[in-house]
N, C-alpha and C. Protein backbone atom coordinates (compact mmCIF):
# COMPACT_ATOMS: atom_id res chain seq x y z
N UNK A 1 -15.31 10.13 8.46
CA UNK A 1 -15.78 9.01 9.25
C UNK A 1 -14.58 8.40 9.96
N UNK A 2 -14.24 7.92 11.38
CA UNK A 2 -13.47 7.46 12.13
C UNK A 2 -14.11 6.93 12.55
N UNK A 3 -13.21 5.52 12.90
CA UNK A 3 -13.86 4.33 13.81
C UNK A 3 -13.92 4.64 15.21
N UNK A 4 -14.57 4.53 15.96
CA UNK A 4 -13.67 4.22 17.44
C UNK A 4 -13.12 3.17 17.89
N UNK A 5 -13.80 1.70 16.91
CA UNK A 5 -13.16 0.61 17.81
C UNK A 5 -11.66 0.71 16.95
N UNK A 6 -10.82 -0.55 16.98
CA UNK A 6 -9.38 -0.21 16.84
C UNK A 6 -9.16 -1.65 15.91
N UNK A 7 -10.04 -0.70 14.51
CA UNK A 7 -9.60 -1.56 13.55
C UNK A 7 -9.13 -0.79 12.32
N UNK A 8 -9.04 -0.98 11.03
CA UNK A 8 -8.58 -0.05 9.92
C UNK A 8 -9.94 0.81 10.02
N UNK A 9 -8.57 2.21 10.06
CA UNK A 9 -9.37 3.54 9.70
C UNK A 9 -9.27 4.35 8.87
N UNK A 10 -10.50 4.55 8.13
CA UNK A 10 -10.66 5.01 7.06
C UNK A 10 -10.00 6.32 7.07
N UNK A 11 -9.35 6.59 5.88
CA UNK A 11 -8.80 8.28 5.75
C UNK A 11 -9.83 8.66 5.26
N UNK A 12 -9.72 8.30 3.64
CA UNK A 12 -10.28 9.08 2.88
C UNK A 12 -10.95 8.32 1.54
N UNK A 13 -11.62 8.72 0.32
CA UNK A 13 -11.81 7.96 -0.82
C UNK A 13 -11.19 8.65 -1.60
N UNK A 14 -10.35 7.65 -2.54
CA UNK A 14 -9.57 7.41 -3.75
C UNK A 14 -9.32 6.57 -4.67
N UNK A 15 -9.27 7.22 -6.67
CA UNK A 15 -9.82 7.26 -7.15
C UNK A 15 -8.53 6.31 -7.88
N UNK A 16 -8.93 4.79 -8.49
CA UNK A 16 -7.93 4.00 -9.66
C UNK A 16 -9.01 3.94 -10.72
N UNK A 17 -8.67 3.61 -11.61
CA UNK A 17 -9.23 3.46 -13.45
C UNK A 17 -9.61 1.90 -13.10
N UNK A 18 -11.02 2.13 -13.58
CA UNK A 18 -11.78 0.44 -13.85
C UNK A 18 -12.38 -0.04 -14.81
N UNK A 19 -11.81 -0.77 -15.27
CA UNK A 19 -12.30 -1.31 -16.95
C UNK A 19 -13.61 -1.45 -16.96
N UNK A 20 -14.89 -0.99 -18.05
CA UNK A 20 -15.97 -1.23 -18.41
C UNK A 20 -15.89 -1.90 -19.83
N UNK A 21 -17.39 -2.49 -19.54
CA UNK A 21 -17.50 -3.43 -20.82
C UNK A 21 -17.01 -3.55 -22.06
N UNK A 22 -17.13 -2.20 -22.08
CA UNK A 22 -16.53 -1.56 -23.51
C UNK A 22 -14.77 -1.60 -23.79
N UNK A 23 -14.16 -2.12 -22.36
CA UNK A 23 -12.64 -1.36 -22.25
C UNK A 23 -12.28 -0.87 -22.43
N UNK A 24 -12.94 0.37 -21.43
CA UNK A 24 -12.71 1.87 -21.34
C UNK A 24 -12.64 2.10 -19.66
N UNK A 25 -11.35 3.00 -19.44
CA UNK A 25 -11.09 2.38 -18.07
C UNK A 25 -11.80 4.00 -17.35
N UNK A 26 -12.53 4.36 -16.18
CA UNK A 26 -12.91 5.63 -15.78
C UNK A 26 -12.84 5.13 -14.07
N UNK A 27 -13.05 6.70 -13.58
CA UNK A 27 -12.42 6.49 -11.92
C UNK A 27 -13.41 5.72 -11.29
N UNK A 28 -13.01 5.15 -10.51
CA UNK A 28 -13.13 4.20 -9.43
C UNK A 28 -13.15 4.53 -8.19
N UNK A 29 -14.27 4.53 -7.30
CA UNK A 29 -14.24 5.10 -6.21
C UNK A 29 -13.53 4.21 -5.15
N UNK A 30 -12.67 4.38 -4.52
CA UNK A 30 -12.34 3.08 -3.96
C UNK A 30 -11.64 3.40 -2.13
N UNK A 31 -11.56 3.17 -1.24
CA UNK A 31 -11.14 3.48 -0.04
C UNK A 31 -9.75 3.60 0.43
N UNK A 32 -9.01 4.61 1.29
CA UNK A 32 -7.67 4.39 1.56
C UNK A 32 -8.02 3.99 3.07
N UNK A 33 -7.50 3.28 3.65
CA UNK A 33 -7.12 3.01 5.02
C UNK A 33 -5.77 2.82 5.74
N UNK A 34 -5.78 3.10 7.17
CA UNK A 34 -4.62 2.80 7.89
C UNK A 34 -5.30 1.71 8.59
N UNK A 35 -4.14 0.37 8.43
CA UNK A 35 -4.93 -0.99 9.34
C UNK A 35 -4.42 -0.46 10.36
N UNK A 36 -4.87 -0.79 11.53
CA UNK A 36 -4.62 -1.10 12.90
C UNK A 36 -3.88 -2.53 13.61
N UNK A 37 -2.06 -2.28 13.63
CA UNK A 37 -1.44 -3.04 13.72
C UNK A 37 -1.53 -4.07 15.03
N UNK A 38 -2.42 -3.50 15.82
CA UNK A 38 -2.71 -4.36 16.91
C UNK A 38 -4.24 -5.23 17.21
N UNK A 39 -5.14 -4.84 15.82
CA UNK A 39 -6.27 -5.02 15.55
C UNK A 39 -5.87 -6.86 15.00
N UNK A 40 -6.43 -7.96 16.12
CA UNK A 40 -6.23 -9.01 14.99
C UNK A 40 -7.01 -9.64 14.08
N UNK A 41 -7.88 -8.56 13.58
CA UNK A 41 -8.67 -9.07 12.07
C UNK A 41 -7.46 -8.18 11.26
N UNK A 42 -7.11 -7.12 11.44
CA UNK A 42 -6.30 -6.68 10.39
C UNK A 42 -5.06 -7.24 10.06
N UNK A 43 -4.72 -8.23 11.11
CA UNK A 43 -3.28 -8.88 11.20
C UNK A 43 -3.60 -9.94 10.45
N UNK A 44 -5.15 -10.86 10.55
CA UNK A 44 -5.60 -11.87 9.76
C UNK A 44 -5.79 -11.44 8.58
N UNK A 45 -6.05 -10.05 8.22
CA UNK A 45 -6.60 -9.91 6.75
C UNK A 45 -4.84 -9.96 5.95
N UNK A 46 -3.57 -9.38 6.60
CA UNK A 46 -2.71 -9.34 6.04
C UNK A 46 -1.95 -10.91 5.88
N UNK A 47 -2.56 -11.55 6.64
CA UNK A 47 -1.81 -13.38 6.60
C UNK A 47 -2.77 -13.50 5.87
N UNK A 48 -4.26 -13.35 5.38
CA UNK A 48 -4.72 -14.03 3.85
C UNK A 48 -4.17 -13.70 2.86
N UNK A 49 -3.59 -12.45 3.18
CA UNK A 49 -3.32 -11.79 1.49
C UNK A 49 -1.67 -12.53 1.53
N UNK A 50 -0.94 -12.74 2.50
CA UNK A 50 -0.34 -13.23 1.83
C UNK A 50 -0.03 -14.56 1.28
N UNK A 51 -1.28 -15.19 1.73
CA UNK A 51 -0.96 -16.67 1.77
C UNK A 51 -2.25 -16.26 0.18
N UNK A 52 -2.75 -15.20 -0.26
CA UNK A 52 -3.51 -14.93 -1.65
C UNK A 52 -2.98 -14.75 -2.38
N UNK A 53 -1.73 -13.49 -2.09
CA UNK A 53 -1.47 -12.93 -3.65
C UNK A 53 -0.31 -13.93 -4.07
N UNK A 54 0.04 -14.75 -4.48
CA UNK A 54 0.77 -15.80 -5.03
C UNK A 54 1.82 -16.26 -3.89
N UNK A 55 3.03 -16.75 -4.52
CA UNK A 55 3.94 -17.27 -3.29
C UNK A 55 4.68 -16.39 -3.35
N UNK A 56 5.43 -15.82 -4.18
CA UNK A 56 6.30 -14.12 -3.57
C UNK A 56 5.81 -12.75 -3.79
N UNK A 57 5.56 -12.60 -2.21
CA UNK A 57 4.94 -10.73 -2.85
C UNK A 57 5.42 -10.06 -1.35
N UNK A 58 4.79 -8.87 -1.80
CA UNK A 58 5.93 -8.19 -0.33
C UNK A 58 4.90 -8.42 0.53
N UNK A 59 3.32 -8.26 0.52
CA UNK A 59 2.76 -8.03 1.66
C UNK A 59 3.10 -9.59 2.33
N UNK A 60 3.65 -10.12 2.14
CA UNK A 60 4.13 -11.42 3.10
C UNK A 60 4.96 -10.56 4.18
N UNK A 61 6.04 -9.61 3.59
CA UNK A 61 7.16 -8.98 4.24
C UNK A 61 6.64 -8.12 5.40
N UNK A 62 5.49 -7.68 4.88
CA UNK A 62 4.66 -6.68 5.74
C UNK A 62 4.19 -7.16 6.84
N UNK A 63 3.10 -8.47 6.40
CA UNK A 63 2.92 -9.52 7.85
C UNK A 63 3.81 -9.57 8.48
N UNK A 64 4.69 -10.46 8.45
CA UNK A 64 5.80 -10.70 9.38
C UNK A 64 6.53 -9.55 9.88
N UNK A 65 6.96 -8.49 9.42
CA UNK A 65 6.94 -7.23 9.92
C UNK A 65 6.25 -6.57 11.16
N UNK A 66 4.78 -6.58 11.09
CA UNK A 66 3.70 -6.17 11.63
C UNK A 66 3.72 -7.35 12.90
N UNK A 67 3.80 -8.13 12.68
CA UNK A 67 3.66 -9.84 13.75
C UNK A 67 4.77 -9.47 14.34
N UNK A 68 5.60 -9.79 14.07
CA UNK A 68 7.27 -9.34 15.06
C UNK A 68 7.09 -8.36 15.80
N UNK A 69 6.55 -7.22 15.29
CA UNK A 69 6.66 -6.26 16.15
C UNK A 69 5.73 -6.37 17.15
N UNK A 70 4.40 -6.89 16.70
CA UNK A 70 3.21 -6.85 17.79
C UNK A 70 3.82 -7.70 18.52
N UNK A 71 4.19 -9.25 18.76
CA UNK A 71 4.90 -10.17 19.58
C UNK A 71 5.91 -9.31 20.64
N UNK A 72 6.61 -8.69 19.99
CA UNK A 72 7.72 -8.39 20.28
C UNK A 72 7.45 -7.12 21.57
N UNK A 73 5.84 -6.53 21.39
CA UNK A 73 5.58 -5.48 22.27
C UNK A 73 6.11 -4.20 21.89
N UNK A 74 6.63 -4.02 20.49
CA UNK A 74 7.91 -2.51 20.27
C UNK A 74 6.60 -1.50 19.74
N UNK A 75 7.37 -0.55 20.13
CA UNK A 75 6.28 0.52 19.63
C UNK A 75 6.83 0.88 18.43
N UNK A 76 5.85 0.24 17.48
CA UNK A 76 6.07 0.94 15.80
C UNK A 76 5.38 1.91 15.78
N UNK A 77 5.27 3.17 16.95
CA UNK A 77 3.80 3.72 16.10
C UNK A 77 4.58 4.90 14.92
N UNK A 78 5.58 4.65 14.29
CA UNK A 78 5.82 5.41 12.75
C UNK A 78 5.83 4.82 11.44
N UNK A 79 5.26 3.64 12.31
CA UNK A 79 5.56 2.33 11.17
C UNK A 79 3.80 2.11 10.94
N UNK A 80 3.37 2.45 9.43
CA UNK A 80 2.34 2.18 8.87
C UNK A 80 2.14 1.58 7.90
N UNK A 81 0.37 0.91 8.26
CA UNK A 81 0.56 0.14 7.28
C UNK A 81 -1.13 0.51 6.28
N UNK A 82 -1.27 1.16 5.03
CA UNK A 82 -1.94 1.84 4.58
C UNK A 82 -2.24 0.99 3.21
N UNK A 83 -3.72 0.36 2.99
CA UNK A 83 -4.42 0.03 2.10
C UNK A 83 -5.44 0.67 1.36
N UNK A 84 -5.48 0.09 0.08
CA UNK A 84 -6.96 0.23 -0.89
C UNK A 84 -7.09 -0.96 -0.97
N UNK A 85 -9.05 -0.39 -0.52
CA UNK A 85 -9.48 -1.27 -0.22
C UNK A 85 -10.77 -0.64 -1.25
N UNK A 86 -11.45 -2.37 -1.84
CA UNK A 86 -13.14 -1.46 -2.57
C UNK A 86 -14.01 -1.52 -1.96
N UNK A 87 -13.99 -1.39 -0.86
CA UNK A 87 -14.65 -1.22 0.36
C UNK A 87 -15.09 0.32 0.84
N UNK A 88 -16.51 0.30 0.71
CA UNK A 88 -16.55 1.79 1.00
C UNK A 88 -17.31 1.77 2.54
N UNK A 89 -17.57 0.76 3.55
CA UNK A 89 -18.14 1.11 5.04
C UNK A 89 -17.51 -0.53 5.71
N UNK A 90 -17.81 -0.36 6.66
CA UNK A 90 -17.71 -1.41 7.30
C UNK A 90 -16.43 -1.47 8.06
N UNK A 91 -15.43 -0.73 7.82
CA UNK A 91 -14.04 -0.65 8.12
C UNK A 91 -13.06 -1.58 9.41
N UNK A 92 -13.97 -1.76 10.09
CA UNK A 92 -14.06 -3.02 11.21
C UNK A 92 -14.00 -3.87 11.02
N UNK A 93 -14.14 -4.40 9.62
CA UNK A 93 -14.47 -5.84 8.93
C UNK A 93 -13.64 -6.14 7.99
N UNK A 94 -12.35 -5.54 7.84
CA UNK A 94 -12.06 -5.08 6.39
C UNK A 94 -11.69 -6.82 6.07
N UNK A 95 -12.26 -6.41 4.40
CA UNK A 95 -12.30 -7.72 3.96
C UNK A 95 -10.88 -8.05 2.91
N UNK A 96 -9.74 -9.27 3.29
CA UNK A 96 -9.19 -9.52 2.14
C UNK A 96 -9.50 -9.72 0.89
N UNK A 97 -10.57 -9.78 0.40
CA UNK A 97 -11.07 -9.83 -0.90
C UNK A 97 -10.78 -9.00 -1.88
N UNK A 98 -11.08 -7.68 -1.06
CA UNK A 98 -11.54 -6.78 -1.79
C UNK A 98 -10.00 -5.13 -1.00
N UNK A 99 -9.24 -5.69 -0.61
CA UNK A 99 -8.11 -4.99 -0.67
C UNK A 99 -6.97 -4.88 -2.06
N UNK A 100 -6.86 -4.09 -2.38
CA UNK A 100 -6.14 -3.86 -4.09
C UNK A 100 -5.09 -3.56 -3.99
N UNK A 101 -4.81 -3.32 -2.53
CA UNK A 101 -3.10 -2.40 -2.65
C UNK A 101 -2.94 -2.46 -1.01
N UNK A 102 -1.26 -3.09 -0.77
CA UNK A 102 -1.30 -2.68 0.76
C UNK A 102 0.26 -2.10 0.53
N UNK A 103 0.64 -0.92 1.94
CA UNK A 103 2.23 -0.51 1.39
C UNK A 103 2.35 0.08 3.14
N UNK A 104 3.84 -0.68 3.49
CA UNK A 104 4.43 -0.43 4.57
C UNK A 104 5.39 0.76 4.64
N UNK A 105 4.89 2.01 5.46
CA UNK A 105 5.89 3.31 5.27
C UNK A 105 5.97 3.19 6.84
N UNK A 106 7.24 3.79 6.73
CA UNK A 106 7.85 4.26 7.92
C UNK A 106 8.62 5.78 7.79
N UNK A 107 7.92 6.74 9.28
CA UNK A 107 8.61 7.96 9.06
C UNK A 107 9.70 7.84 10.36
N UNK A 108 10.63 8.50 9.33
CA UNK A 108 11.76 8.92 10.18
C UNK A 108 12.62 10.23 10.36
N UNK A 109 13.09 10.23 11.00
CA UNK A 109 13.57 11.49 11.29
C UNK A 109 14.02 12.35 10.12
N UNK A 110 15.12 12.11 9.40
CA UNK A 110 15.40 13.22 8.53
C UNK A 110 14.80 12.89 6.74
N UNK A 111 13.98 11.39 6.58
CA UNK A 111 13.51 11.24 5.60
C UNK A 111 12.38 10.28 5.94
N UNK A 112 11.33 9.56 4.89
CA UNK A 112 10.88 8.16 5.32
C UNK A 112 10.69 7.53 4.22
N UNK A 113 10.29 6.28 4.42
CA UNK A 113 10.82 4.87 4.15
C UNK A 113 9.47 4.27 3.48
N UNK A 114 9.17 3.62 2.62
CA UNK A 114 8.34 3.36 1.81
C UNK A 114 9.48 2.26 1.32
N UNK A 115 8.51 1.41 2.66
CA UNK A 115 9.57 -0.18 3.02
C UNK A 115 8.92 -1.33 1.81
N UNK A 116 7.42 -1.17 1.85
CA UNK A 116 7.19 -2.26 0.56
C UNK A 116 5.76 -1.63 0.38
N UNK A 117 5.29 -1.79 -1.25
CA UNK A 117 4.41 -1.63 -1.77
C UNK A 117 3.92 -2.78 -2.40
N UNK A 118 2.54 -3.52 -2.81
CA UNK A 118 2.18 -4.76 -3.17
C UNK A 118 0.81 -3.80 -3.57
N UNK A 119 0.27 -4.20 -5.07
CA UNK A 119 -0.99 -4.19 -5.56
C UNK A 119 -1.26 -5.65 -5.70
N UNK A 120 -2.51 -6.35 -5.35
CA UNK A 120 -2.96 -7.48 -6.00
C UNK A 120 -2.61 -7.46 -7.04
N UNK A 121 -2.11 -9.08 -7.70
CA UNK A 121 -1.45 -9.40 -8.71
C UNK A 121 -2.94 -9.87 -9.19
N UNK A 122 -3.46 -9.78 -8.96
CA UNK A 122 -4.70 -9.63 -9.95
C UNK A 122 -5.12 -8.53 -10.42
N UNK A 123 -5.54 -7.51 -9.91
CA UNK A 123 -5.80 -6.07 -10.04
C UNK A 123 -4.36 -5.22 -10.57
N UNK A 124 -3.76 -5.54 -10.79
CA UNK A 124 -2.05 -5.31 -11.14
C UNK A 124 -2.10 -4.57 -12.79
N UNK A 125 -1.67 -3.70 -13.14
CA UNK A 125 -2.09 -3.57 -14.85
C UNK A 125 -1.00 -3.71 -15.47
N UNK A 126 -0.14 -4.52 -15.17
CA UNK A 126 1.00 -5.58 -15.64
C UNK A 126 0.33 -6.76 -15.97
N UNK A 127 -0.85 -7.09 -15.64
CA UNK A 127 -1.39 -8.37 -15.36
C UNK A 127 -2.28 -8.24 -16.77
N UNK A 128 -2.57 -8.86 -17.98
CA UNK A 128 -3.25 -8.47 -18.98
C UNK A 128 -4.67 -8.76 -18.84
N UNK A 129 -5.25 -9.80 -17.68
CA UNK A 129 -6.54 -9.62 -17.60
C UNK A 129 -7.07 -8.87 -16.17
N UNK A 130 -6.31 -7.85 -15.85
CA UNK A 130 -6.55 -6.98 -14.87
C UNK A 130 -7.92 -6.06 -15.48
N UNK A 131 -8.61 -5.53 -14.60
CA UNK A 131 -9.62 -4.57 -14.90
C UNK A 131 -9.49 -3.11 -14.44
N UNK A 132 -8.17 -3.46 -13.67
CA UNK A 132 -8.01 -1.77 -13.12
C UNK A 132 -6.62 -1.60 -13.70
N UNK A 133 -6.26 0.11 -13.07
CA UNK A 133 -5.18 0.40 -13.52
C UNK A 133 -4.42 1.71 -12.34
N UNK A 134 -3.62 2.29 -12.00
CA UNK A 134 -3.05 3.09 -11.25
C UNK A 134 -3.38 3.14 -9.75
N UNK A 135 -3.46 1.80 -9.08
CA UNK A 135 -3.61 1.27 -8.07
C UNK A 135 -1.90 1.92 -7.11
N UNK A 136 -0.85 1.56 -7.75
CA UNK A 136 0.05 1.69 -7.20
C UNK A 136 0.98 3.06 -7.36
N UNK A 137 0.15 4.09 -8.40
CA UNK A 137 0.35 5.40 -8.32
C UNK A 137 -0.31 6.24 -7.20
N UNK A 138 -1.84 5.61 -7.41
CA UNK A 138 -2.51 6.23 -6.01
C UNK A 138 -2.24 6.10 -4.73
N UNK A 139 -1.60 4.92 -4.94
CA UNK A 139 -0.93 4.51 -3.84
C UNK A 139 0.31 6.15 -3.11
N UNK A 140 1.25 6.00 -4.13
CA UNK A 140 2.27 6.73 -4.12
C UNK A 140 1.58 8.15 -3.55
N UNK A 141 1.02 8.53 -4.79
CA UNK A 141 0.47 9.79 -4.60
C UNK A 141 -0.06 10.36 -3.29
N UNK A 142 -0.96 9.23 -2.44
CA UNK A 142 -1.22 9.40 -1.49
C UNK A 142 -0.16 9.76 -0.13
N UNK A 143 0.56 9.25 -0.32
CA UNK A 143 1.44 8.99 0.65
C UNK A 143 2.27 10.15 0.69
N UNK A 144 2.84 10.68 -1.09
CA UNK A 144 3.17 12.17 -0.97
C UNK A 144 2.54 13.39 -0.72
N UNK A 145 1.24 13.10 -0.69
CA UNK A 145 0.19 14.15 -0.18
C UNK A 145 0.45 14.03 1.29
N UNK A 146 0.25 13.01 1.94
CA UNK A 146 -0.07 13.13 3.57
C UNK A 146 1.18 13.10 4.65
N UNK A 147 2.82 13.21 3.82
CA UNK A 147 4.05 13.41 4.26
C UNK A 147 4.88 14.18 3.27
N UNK A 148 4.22 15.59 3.59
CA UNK A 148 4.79 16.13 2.47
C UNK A 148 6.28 16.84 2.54
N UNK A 149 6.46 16.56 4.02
CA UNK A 149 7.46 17.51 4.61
C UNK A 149 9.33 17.05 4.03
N UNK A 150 8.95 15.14 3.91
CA UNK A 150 10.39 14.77 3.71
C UNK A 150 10.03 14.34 2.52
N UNK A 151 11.30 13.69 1.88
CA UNK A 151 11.02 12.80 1.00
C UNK A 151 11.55 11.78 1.10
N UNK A 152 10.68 10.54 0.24
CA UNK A 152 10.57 9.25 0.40
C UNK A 152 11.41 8.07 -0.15
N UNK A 153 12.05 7.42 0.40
CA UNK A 153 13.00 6.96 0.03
C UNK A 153 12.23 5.06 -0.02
N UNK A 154 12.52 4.97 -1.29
CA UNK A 154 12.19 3.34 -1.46
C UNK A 154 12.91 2.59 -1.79
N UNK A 155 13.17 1.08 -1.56
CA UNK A 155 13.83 0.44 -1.83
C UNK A 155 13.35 -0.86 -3.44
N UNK A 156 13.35 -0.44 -4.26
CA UNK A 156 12.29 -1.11 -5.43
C UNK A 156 13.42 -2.31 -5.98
N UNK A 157 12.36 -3.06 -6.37
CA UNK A 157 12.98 -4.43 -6.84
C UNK A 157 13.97 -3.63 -8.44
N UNK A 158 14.55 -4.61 -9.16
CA UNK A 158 14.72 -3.84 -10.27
C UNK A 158 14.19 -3.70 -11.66
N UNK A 159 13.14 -4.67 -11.40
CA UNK A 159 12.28 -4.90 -11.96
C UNK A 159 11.38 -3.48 -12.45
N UNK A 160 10.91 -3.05 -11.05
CA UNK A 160 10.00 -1.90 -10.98
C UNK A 160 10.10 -0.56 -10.91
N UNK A 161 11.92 -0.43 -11.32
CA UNK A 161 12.39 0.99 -10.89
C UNK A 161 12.03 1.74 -12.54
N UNK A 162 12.53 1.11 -13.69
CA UNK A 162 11.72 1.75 -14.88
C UNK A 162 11.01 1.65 -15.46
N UNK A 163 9.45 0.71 -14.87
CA UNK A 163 8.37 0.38 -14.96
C UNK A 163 7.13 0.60 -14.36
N UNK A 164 7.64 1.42 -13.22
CA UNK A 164 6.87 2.20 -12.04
C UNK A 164 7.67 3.04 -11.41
N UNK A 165 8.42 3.33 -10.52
CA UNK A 165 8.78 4.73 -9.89
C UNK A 165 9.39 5.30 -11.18
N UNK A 166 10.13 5.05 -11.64
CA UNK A 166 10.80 6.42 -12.59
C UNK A 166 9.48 7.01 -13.26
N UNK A 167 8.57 5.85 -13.58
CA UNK A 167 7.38 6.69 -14.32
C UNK A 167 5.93 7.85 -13.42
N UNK A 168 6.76 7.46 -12.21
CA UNK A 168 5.84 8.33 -11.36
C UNK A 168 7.08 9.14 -10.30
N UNK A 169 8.01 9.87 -11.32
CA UNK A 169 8.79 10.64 -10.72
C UNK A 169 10.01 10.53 -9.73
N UNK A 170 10.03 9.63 -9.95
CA UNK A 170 11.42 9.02 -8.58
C UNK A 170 12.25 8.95 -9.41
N UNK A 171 13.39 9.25 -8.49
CA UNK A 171 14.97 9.23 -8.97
C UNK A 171 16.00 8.30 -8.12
N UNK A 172 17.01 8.24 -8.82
CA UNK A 172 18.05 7.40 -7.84
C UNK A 172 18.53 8.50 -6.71
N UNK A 173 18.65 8.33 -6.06
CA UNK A 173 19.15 8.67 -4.61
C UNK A 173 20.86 9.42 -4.84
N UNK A 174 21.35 10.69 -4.61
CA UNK A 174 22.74 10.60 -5.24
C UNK A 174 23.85 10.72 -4.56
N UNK A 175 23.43 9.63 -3.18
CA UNK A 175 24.09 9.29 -2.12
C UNK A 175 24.55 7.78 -1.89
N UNK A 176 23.51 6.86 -2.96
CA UNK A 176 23.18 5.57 -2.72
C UNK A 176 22.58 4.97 -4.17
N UNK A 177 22.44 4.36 -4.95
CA UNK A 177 22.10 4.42 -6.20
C UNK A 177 21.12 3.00 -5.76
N UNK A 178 21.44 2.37 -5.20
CA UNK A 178 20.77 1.18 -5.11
C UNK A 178 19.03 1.96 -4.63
N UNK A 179 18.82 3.03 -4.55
CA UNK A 179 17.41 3.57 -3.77
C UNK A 179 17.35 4.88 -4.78
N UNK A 180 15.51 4.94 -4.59
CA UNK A 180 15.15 6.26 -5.32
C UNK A 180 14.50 6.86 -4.59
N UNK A 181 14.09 8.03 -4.47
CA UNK A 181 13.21 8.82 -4.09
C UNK A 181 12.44 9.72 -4.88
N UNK A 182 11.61 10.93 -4.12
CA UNK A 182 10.66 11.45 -4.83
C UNK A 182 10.77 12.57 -4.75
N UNK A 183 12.06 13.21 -4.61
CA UNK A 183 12.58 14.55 -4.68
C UNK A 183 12.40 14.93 -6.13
């Protein structure tokens, strides 16, 4: 399914763990999208989330990112910006509510850039009354599926380097230690 008008377009559906009654977590059907950086519901859905997911999170970084550049007239077109969303139609509409994960990649020439990743700090499974779980693997995963050619170089808080990437395969960089990738 592709949109024609020029708002987030749907790739594909993909699958995070969702707690049932029982707390027992099983897949989750859930949506990947590319927003449309010149679309301004998608520019509004990224100024709710960040004025939602608490007072420091990256998709703030991402807005203002995305805004600068649209202002600015520059052509980002390597610069993406790719959500889960539990949204399975409507894609024209996409709703901040119900977005679980947004992550700013950029490809570049001899590698790319997986500039910021943000799961709702609600939906977060750091978070102990979260109901989901591998929001920000699917995340990953995705992204190494659909750029498979380089590898991805991130810049992670330090918080999250042996709490998430090392546990989904990233290494320090052995050019630069401050960065990992997914070689």
């Amino acid at each position: 399914m592709g949109n024609i008008s020029f708002q987030a377009n749907y790739i594909k559906p993909v699958y995070v763990r969702k707690k049932d009654a029982d707390d027992n977590f099983h897949p989750y059907k859930t949506s990947m999208v590319e927003m449309d950086k010149t679309s301004a519901n998608d520019r509004r859905v990224l100024n709710a989330l960040s004025h939602g997911w608490g007072r420091y999170n990256f998709v703030s970084d991402i807005y203002f990112d995305i805004e600068r550049d649209y202002f600015a007239g520059r052509d980002n077109s390597n610069k993406h910006v790719f959500a889960i969303t539990s949204q399975v139609d409507d894609f024209d509409n996409l709703r901040a509510d119900d977005v679980l994960a947004v992550a700013e990649f950029i490809e570049k020439k001899n590698l790319n850039e997986l500039e910021y990743l943000q799961v709702n700090p609600d939906c977060a499974y750091v978070n102990p009354h979260s109901c989901f779980k591998n929001i920000g693997s699917v995340m990953l995963n995705f992204l190494a599926d659909r750029f498979p050619d380089k590898i991805i170089k991130v810049f992670p808080t330090s918080t999250a380097v042996a709490s998430f990437y090392k546990k989904n395969s990233y290494s320090v960089m052995p050019e630069d230690s401050r960065y990992l990738w997914n070689g």
